[in-house]
N, C-alpha and C. Protein backbone atom coordinates (compact mmCIF):
# COMPACT_ATOMS: atom_id res chain seq x y z
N UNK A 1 -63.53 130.52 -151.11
CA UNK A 1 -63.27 129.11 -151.34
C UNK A 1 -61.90 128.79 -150.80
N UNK A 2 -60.89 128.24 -151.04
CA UNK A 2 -59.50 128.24 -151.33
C UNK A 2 -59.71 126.28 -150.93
N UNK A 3 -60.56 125.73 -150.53
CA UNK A 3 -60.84 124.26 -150.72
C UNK A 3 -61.37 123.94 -151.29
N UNK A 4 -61.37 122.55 -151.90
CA UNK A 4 -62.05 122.16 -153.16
C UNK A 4 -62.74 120.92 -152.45
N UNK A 5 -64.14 120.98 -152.73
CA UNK A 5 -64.77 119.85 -151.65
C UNK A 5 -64.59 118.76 -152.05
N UNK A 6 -64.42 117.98 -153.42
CA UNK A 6 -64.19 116.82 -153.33
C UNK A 6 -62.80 116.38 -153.28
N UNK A 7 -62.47 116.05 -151.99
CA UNK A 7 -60.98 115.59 -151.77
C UNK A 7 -60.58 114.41 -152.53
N UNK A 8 -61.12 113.65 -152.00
CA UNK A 8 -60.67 112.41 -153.40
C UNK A 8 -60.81 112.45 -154.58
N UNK A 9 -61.05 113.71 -154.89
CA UNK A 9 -60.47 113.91 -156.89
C UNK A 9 -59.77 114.55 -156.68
N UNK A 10 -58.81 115.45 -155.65
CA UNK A 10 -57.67 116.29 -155.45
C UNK A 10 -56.58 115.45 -155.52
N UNK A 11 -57.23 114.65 -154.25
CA UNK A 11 -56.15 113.41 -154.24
C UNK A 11 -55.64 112.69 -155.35
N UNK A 12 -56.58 112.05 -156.25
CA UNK A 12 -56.36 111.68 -157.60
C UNK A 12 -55.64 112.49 -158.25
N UNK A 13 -56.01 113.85 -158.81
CA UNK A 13 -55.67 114.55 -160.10
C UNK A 13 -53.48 114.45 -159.48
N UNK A 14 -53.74 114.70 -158.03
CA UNK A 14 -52.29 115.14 -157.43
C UNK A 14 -51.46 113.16 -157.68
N UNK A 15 -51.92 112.75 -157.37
CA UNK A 15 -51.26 111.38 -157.66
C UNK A 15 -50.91 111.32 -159.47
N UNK A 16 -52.09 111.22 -160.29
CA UNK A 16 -51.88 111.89 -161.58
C UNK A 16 -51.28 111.82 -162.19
N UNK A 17 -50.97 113.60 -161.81
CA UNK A 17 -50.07 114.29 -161.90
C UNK A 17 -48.68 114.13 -162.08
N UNK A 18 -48.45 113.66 -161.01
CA UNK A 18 -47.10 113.10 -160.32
C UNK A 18 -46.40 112.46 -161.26
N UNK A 19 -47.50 111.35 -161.63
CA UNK A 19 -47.36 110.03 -163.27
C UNK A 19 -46.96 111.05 -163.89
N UNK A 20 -47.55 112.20 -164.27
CA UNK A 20 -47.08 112.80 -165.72
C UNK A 20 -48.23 113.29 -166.34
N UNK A 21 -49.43 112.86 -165.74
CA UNK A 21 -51.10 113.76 -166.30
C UNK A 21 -50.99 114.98 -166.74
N UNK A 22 -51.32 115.00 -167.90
CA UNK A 22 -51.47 116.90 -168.11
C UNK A 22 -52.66 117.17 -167.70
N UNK A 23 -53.69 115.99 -167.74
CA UNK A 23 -55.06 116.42 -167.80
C UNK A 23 -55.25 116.61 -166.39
N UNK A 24 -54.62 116.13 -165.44
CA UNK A 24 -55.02 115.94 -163.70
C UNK A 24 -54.35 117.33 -163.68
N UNK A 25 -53.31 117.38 -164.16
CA UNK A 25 -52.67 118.84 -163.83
C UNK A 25 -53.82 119.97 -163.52
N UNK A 26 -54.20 120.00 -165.12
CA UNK A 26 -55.37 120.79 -165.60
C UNK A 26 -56.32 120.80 -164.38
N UNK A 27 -56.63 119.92 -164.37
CA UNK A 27 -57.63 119.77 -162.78
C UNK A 27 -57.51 120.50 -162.26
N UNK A 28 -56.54 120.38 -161.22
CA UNK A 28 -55.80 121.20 -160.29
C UNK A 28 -55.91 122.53 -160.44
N UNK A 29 -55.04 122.99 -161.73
CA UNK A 29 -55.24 124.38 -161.98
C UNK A 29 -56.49 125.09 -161.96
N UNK A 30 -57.12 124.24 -163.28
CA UNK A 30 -58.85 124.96 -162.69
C UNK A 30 -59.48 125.06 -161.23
N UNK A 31 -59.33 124.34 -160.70
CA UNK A 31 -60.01 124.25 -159.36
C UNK A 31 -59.20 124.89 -158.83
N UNK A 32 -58.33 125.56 -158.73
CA UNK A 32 -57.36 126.33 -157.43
C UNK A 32 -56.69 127.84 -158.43
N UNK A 33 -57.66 128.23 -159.63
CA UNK A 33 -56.66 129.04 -159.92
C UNK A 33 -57.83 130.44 -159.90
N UNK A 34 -59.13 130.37 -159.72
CA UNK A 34 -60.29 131.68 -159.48
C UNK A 34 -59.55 132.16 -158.10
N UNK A 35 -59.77 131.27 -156.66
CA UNK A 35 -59.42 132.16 -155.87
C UNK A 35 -57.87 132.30 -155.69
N UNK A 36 -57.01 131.64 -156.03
CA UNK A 36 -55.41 132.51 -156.19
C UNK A 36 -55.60 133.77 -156.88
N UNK A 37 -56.46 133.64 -158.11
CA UNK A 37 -56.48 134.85 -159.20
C UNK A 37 -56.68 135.67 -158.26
N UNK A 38 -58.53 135.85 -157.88
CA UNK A 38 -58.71 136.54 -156.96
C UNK A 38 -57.94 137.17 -155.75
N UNK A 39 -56.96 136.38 -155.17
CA UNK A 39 -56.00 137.04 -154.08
C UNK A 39 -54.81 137.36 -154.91
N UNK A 40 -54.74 137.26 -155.35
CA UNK A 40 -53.32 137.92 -156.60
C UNK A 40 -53.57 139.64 -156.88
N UNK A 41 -54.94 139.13 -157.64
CA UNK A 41 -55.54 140.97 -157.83
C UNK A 41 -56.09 141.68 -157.04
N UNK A 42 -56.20 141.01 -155.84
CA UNK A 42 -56.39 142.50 -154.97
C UNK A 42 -55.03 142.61 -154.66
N UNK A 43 -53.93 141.97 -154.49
CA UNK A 43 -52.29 142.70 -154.22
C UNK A 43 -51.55 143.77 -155.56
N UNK A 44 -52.09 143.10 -157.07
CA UNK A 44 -51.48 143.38 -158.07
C UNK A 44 -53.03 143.44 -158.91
N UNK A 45 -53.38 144.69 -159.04
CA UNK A 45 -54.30 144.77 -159.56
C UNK A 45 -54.07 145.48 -161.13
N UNK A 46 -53.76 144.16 -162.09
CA UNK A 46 -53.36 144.35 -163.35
C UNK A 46 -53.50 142.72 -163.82
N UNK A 47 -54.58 142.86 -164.47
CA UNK A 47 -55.01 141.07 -164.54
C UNK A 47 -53.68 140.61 -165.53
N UNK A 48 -52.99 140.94 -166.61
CA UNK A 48 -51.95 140.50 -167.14
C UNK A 48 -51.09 140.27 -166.01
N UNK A 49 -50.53 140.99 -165.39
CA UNK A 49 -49.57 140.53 -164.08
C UNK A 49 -49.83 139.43 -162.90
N UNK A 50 -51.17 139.36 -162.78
CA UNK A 50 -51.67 138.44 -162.01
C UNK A 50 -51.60 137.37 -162.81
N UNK A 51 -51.86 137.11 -163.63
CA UNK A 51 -51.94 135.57 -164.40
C UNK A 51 -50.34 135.26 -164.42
N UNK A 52 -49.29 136.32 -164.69
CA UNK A 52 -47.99 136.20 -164.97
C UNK A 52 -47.76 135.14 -163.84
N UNK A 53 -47.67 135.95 -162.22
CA UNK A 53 -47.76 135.78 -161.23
C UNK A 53 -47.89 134.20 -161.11
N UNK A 54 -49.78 133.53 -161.83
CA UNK A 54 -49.97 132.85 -161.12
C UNK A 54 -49.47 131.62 -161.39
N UNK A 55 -48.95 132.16 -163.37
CA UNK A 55 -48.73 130.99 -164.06
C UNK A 55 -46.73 130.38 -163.59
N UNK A 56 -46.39 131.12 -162.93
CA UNK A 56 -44.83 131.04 -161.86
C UNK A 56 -45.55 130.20 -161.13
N UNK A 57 -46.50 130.65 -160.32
CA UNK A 57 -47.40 129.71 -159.09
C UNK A 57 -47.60 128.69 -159.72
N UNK A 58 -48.22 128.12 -160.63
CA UNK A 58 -48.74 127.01 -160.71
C UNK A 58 -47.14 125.98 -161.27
N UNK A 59 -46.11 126.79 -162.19
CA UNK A 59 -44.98 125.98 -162.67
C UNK A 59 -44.51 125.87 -161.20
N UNK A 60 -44.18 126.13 -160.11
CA UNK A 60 -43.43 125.92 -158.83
C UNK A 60 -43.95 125.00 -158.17
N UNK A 61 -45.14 124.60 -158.48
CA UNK A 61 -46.42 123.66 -157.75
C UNK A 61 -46.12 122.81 -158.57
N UNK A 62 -46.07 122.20 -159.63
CA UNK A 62 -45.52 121.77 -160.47
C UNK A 62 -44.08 120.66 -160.21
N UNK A 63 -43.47 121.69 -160.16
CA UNK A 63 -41.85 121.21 -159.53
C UNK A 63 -42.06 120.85 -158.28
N UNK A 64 -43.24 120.92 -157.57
CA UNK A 64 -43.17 120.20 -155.75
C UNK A 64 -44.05 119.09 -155.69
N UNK A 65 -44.78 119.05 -156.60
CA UNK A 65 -45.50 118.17 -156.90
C UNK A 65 -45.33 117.00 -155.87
N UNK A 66 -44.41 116.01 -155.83
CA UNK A 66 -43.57 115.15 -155.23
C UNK A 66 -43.61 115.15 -153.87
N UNK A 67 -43.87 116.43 -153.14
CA UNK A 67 -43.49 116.99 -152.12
C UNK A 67 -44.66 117.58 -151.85
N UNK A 68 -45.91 116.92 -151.85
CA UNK A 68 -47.64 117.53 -152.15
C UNK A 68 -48.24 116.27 -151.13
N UNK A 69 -48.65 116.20 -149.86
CA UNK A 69 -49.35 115.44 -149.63
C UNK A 69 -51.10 115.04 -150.53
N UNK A 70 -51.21 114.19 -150.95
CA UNK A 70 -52.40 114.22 -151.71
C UNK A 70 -53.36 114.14 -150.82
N UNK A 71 -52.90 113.67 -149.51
CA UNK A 71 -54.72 113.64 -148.58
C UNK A 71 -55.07 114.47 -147.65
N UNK A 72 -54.13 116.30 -148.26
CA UNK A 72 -54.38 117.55 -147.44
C UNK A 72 -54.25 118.14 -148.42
N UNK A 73 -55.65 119.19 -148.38
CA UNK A 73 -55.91 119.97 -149.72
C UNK A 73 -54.38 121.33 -149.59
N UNK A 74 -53.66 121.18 -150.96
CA UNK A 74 -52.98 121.86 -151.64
C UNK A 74 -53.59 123.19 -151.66
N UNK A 75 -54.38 124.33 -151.06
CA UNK A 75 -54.68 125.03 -151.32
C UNK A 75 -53.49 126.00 -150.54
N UNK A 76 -53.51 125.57 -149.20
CA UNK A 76 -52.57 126.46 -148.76
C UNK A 76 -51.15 126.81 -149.10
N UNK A 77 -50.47 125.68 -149.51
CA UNK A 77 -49.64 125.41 -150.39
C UNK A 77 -49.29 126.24 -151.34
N UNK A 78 -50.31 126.51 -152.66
CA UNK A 78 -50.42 127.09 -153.39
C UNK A 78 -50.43 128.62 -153.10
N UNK A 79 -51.85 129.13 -152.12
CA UNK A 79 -51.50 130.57 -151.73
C UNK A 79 -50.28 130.88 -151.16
N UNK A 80 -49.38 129.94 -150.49
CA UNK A 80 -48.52 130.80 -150.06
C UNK A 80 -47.25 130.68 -151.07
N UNK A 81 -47.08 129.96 -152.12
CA UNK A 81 -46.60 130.40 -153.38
C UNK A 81 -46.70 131.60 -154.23
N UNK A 82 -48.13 131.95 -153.91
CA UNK A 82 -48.90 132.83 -155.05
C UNK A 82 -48.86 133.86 -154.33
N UNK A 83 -48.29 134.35 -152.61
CA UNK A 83 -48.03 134.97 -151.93
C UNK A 83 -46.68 135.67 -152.02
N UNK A 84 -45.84 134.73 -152.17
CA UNK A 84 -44.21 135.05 -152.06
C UNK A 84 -44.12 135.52 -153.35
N UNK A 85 -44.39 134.54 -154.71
CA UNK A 85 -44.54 135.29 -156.16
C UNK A 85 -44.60 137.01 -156.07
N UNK A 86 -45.99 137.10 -155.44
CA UNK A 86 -46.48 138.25 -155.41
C UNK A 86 -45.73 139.23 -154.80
N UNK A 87 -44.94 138.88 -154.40
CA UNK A 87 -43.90 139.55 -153.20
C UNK A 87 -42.61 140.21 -153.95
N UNK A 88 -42.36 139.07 -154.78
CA UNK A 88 -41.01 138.90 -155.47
C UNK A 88 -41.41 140.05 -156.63
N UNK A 89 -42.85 139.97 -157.15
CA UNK A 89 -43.55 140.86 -158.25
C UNK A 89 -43.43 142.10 -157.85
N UNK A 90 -43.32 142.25 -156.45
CA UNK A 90 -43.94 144.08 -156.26
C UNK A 90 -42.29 144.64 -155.96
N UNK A 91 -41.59 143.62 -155.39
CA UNK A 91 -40.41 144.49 -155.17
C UNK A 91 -39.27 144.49 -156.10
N UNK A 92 -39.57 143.73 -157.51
CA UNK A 92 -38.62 144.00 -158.82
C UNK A 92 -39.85 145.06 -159.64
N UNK A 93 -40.78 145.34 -159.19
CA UNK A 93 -41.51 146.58 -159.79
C UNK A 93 -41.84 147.67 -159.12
N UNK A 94 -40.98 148.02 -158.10
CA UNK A 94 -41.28 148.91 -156.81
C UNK A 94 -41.30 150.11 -157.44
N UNK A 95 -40.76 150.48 -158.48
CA UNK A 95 -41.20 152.07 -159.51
C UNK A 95 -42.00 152.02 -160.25
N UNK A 96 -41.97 151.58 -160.71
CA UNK A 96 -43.14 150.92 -161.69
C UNK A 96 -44.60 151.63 -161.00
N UNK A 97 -45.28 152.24 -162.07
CA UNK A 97 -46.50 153.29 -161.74
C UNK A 97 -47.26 151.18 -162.14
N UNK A 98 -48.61 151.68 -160.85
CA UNK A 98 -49.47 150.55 -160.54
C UNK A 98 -50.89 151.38 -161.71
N UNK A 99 -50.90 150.01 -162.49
CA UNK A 99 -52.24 150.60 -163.51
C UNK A 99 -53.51 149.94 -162.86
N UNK A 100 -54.36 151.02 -162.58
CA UNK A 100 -55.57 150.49 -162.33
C UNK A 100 -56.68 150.49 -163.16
N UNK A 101 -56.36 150.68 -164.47
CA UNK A 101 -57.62 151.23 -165.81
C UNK A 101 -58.10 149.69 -165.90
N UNK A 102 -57.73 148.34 -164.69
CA UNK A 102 -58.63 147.53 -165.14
C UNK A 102 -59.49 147.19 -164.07
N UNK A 103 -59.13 147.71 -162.83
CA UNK A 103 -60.20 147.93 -161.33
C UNK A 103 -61.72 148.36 -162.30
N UNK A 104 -62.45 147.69 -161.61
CA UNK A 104 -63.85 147.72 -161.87
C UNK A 104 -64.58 148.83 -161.35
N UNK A 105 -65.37 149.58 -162.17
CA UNK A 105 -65.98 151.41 -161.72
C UNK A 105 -66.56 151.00 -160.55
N UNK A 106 -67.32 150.15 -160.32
CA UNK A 106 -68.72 150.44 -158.84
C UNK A 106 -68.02 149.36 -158.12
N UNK A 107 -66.66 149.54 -157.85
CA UNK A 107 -65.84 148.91 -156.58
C UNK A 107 -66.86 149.30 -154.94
N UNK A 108 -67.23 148.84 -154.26
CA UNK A 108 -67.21 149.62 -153.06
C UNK A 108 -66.29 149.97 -152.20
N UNK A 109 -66.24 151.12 -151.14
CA UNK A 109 -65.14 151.82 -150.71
C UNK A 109 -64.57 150.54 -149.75
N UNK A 110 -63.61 150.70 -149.65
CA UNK A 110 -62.70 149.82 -148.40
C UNK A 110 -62.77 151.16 -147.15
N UNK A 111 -62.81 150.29 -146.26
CA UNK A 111 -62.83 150.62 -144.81
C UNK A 111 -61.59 150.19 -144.18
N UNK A 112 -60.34 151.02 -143.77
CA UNK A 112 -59.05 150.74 -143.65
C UNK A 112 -58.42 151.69 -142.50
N UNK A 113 -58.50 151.06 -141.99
CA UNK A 113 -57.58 152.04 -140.71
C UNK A 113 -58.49 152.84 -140.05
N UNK A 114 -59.73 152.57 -139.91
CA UNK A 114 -60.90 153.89 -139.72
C UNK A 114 -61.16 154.66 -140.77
N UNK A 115 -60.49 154.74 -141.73
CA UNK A 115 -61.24 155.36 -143.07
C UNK A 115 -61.64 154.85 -144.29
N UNK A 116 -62.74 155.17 -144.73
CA UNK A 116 -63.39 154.86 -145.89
C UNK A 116 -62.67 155.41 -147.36
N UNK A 117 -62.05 154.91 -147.78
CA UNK A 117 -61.29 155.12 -149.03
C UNK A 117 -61.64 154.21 -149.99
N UNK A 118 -61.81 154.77 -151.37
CA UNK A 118 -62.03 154.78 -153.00
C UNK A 118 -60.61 153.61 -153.13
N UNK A 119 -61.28 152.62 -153.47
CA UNK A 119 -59.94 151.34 -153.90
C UNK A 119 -58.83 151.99 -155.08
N UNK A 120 -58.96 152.88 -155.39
CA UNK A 120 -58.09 153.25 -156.68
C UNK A 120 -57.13 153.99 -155.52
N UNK A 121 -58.33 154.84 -154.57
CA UNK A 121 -57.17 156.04 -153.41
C UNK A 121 -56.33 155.06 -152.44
N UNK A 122 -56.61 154.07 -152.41
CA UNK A 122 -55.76 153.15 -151.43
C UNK A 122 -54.30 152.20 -152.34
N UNK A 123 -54.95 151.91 -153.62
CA UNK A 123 -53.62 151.30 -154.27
C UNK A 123 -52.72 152.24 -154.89
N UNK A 124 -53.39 153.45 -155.29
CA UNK A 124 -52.11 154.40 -155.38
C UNK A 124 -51.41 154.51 -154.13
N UNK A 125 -52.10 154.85 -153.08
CA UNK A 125 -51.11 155.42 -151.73
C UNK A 125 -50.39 153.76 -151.71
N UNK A 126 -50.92 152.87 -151.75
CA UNK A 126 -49.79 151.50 -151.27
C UNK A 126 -48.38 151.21 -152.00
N UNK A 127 -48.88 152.03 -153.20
CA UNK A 127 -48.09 151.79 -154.29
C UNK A 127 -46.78 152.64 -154.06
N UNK A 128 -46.77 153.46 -153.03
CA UNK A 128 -45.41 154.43 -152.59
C UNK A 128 -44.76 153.89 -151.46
N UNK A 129 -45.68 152.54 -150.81
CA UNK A 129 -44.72 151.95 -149.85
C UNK A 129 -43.57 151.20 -150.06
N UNK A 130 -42.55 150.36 -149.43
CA UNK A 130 -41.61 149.39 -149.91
C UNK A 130 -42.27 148.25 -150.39
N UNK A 131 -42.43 147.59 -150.61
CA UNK A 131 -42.68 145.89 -151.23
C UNK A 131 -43.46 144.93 -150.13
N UNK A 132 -42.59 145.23 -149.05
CA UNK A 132 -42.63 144.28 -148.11
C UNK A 132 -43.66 144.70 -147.04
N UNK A 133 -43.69 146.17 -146.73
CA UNK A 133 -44.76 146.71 -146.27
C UNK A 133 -46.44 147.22 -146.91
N UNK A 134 -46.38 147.03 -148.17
CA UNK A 134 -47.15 147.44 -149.12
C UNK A 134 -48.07 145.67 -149.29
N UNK A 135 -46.88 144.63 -149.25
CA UNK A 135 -47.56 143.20 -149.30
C UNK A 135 -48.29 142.89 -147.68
N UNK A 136 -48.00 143.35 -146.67
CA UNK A 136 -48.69 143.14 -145.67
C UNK A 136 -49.67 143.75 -144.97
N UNK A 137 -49.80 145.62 -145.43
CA UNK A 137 -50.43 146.24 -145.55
C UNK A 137 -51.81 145.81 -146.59
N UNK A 138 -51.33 145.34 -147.59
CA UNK A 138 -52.90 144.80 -148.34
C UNK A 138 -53.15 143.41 -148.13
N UNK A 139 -52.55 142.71 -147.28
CA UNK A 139 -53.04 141.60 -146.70
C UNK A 139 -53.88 141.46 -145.59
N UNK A 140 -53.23 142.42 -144.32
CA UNK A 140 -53.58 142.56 -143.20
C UNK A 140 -54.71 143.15 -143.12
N UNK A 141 -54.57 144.68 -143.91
CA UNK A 141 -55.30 145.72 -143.57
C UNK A 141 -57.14 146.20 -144.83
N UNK A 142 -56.53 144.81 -145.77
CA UNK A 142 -57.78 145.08 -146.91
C UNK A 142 -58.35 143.70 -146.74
N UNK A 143 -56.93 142.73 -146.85
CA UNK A 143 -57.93 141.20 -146.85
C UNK A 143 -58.06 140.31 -145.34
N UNK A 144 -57.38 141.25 -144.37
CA UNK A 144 -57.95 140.91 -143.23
C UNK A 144 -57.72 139.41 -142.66
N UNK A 145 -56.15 139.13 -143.44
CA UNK A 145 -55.28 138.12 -142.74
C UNK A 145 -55.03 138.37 -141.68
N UNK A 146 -54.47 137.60 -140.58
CA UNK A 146 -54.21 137.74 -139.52
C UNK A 146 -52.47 137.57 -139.71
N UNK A 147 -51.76 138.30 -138.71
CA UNK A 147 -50.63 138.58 -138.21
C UNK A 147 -49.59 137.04 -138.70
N UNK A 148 -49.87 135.73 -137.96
CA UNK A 148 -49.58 134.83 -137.93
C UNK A 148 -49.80 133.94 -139.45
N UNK A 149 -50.57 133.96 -140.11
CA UNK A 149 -50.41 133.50 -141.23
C UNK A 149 -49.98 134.84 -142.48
N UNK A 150 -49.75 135.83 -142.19
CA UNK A 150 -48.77 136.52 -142.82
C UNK A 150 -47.43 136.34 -142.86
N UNK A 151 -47.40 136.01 -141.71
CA UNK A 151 -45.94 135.77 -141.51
C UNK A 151 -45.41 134.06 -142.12
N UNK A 152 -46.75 133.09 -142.04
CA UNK A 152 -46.26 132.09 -142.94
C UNK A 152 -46.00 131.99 -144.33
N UNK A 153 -47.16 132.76 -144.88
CA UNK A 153 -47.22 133.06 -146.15
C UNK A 153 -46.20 133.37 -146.81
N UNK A 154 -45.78 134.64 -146.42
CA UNK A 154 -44.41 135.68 -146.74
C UNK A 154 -43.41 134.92 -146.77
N UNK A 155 -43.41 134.04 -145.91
CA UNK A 155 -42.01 133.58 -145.13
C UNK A 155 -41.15 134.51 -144.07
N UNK A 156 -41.78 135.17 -143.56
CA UNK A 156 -41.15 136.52 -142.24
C UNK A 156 -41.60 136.04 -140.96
N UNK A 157 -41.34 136.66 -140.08
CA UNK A 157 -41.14 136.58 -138.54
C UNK A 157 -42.80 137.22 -138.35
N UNK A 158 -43.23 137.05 -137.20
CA UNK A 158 -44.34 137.71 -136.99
C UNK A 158 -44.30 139.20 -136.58
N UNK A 159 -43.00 139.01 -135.75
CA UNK A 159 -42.56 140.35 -135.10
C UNK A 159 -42.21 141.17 -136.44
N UNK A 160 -41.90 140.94 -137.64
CA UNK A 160 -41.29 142.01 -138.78
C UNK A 160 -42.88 142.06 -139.59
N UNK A 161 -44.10 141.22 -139.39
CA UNK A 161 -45.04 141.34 -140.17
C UNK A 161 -46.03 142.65 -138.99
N UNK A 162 -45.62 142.97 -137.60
CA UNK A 162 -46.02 143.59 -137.32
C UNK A 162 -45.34 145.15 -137.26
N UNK A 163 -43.52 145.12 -137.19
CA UNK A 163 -43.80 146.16 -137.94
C UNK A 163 -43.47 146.70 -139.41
N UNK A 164 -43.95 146.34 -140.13
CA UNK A 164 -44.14 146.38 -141.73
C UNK A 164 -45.70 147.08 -141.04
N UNK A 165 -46.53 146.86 -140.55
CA UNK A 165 -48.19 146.86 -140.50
C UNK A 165 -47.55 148.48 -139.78
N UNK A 166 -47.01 148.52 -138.23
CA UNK A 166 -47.01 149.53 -138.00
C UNK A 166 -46.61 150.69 -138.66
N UNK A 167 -45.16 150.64 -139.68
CA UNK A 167 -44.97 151.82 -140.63
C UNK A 167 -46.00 152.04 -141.32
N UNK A 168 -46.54 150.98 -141.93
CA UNK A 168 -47.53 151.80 -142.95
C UNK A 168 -48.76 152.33 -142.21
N UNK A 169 -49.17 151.94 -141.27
CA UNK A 169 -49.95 152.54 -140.60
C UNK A 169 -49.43 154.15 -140.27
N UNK A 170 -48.58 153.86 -139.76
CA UNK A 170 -47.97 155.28 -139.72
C UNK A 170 -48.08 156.31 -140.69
N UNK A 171 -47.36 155.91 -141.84
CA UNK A 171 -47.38 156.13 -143.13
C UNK A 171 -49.07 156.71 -143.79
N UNK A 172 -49.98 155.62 -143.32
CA UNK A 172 -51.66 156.11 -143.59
C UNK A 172 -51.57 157.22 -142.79
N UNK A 173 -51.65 157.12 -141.64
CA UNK A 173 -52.10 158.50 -140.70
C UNK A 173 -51.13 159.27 -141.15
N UNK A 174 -49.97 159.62 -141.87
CA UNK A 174 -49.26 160.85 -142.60
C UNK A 174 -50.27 161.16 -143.42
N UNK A 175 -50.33 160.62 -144.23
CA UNK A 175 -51.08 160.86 -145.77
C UNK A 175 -52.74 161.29 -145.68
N UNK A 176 -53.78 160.18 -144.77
CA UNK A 176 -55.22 160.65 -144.35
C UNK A 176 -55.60 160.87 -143.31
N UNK A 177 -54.60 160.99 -142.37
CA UNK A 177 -55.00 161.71 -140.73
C UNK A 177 -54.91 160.36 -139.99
N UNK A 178 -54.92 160.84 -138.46
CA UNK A 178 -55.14 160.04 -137.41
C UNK A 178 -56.39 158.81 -137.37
C-alpha cells in the first residue's frame, strides 16, 4: 500500500487536522500506520520498538503538519520519517542484542546476495553491522529499495548509500561466502 485511495478524505482529515482535529488526526494515523508498521519491523524487528519508533513518526508529522501539502498523499512523507526514526533507533542501540522471540516461526527464507538465509540468520548477522550500513543493507538488499530513494529517505548521498551496500556486502561474503 503506502497510498490511501481516497485522496479527498486525506485531503480533508490533513486540513482537519491542521484546525486542531483529533479525530482527522486519527484518520491519518490509521490509514498510514499498517504499512509504516510493516516497514519499521522488517528494519527493527521488536513490535514494542516499532510502535516506539512509529509513535516519534507520527508526533513529527504532527509538528509538520502545516508544512503537508493536502493534495499529495503524505505517505512518502511519513516513510521517510519512519525511515530516519529508524535510523536514529538502530544507532543509539548499536549494542543492544536484536530480540527476535517475536519474528513469526514459518517466515520464508530471504534470498540475499545469492543466498537463501533463515530471517532470524540474516538479522542477527545485520545486527553486527554499523547503523548506517545495517539501515541500507535491509532496505536495499531485503526490501529491495532502490539506491536513489535510499538515499532520500535516509537523508545521505547516493554515492555513501552505495558504499554502506558495498561494505556490507563485503561483510556478507566474509561471514556466508562469495
Amino acid at each position: 500500500m503506502g497510498s490511501v485511495q481516497n485522496r479527498s478524505g486525506v485531503a480533508k482529515w490533513i486540513l482537519e487536522a491542521r484546525g486542531g482535529s483529533q479525530d482527522a488526526f486519527s484518520a491519518l494515523v490509521e490509514a498510514y500506520y499498517g504499512p509504516l508498521f510493516r516497514l519499521v519491523f522488517q528494519m527493527v524487528p521488536r513490535r514494542q520498538d516499532a510502535e516506539d519508533i512509529l509513535q516519534d513518526t507520527f508526533f513529527r508529522f504532527y509538528q509538520a503538519l502545516r508544512r503537508v501539502d493536502p493534495d499529495k498523499d503524505p505517505f512518502p512523507f511519513l516513510r521517510t520519517i519512519a525511515v530516519r526514526r529508524t535510523y536514529s533507533f538502530l544507532a543509539s542501540n548499536r549494542g543492544r542484542a536484536l530480540p527476535l522471540d517475536e519474528l513469526p516461526e514459518d517466515l520464508p527464507a530471504l534470498a540475499v546476495l545469492g543466498h537463501t538465509l533463515d530471517v532470524r540468520t540474516v538479522y542477527l548477522w545485520a545486527q553486527a553491522l554499523p547503523p548506517a550500513q545495517r539501515l541500507v543493507f535491509l532496505l536495499r538488499e531485503v526490501l529491495g529499495v532502490d539506491d536513489v530513494e535510499i538515499a532520500r529517505l535516509a537523508g545521505i548521498r547516493e554515492v555513501t548509500v552505495r558504499r554502506h551496500a558495498s561494505m556490507a556486502r563485503r561483510a556478507m561474503e566474509d561471514r556466508f561466502g562469495p
